[in-house]
Protein backbone atom coordinates (compact mmCIF):
# COMPACT_ATOMS: atom_id res chain seq x y z
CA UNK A 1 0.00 0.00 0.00
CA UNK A 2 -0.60 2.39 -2.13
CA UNK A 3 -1.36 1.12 -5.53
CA UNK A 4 -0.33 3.40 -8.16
CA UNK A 5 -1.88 3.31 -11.69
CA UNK A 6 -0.52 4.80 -14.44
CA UNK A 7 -2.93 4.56 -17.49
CA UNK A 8 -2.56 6.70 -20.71
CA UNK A 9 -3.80 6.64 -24.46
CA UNK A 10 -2.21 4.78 -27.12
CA UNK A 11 -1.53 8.33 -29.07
CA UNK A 12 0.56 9.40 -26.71
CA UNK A 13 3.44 10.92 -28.56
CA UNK A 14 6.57 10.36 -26.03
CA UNK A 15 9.15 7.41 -25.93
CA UNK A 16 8.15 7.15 -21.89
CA UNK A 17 10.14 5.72 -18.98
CA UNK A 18 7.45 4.21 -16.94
CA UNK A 19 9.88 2.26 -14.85
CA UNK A 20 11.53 6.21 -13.97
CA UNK A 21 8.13 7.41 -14.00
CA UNK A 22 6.81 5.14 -11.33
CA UNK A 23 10.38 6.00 -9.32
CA UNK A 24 9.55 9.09 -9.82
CA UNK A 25 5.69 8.92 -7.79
CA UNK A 26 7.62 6.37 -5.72
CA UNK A 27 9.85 9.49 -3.92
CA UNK A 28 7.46 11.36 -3.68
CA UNK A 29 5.04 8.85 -1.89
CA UNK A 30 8.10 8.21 0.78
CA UNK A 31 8.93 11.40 1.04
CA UNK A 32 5.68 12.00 2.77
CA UNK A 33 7.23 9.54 6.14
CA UNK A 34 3.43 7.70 5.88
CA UNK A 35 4.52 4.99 3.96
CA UNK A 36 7.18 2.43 3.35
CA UNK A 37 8.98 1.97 0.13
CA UNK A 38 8.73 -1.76 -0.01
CA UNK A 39 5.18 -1.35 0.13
CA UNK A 40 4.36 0.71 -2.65
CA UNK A 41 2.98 -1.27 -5.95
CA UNK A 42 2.56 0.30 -9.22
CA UNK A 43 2.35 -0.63 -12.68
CA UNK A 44 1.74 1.75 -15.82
CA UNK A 45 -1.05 0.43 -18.55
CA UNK A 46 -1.26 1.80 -22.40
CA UNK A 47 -4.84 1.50 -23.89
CA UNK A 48 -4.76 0.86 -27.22
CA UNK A 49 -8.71 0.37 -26.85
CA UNK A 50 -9.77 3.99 -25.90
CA UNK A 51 -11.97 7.29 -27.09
CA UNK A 52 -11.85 10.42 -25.52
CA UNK A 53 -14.52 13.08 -26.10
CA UNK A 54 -15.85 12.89 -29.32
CA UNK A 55 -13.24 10.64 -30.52
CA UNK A 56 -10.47 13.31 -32.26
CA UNK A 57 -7.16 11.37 -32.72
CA UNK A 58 -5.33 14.63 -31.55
CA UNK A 59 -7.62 13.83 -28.07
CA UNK A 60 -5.26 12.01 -25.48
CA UNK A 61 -5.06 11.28 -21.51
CA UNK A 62 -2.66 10.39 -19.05
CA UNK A 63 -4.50 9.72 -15.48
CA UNK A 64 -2.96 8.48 -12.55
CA UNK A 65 -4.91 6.77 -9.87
CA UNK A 66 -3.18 6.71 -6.22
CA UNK A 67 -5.11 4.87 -3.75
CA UNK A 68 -3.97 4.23 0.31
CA UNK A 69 -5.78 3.37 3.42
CA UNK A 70 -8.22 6.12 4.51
CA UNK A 71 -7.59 8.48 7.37
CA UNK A 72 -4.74 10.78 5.49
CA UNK A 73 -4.74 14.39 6.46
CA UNK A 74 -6.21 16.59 3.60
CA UNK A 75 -2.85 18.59 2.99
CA UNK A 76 -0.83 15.62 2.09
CA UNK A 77 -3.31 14.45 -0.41
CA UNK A 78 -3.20 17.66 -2.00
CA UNK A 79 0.68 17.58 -1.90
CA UNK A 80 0.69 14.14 -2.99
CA UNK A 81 -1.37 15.36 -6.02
CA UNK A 82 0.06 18.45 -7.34
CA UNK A 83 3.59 16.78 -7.10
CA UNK A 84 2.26 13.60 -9.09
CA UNK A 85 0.90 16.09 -11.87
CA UNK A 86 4.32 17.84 -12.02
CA UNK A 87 5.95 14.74 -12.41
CA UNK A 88 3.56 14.05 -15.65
CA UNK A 89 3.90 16.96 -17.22
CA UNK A 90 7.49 16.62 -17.17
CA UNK A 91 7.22 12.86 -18.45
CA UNK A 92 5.19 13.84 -21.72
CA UNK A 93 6.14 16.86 -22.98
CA UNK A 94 5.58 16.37 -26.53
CA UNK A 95 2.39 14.98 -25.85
CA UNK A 96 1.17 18.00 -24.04
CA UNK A 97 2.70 20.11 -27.13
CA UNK A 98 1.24 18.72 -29.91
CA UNK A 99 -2.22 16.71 -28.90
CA UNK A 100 -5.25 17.79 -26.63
CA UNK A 101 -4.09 16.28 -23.65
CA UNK A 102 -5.82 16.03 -20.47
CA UNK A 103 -3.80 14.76 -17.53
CA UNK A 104 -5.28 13.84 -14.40
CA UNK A 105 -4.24 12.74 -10.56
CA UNK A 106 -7.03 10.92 -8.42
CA UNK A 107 -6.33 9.63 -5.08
CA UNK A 108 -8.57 7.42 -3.77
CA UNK A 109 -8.83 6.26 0.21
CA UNK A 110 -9.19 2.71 0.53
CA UNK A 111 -11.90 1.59 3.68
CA UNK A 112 -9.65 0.70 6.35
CA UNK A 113 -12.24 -1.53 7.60
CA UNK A 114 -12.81 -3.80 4.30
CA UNK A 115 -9.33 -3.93 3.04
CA UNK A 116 -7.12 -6.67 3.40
CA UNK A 117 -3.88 -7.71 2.61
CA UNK A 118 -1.30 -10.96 3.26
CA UNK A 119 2.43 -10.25 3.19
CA UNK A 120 4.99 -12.87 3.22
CA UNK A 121 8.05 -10.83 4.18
């Protein structure tokens, strides 16, 4: 915990790094002291299957979803947010120069209550 999603269309213009990308949301997820490292799982997914709006080629998205365990104050979610979207704009500029791109950063709180997890280590 978290999961981090990376999802984006398959128009997207840059050669991306997901692996540096995900680093990237990694450092800034640890940097916040609330979670550990070896707990963070992310993965990035390209969807070749897509439409956005009313289905113009030059349309594209990158979205992110974060999700952790409810109870998070408010300012780090916010913080956790606006330093996630920096981190994609800087990952696609071409995109963001030469399609309609819309780029987006959810974070999602997980019911403590109803989530579960097993760890082995």
């Amino acid at each position: 915990m978290p999961h981090c999603i990376l999802e984006y269309s398959g128009n997207i213009i840059d050669k991306t790094d997901n692996p540096a990308i995900l680093k990237n949301i990694h450092d800034i997820l640890t940097a916040t002291k609330l979670f550990s490292l070896n707990d963070i799982k992310s993965r990035a997914i390209i969807h070749h299957d897509y439409l956005v709006g009313d289905g113009n080629p030059e349309r594209a998205f990158v979205a992110l979803t974060v999700s952790f365990l409810s109870g998070k104050d408010e300012s780090v979610k916010k913080m956790i947010s606006k330093d996630c979207l920096e981190i994609l704009k800087k990952s696609f500029p071409l995109s963001h120069e030469k399609l309609k791109l819309s780029m987006t950063v959810e974070i999602k709180e997980l019911d403590k209550e109803t989530y579960f997890r097993y760890k082995n280590y």
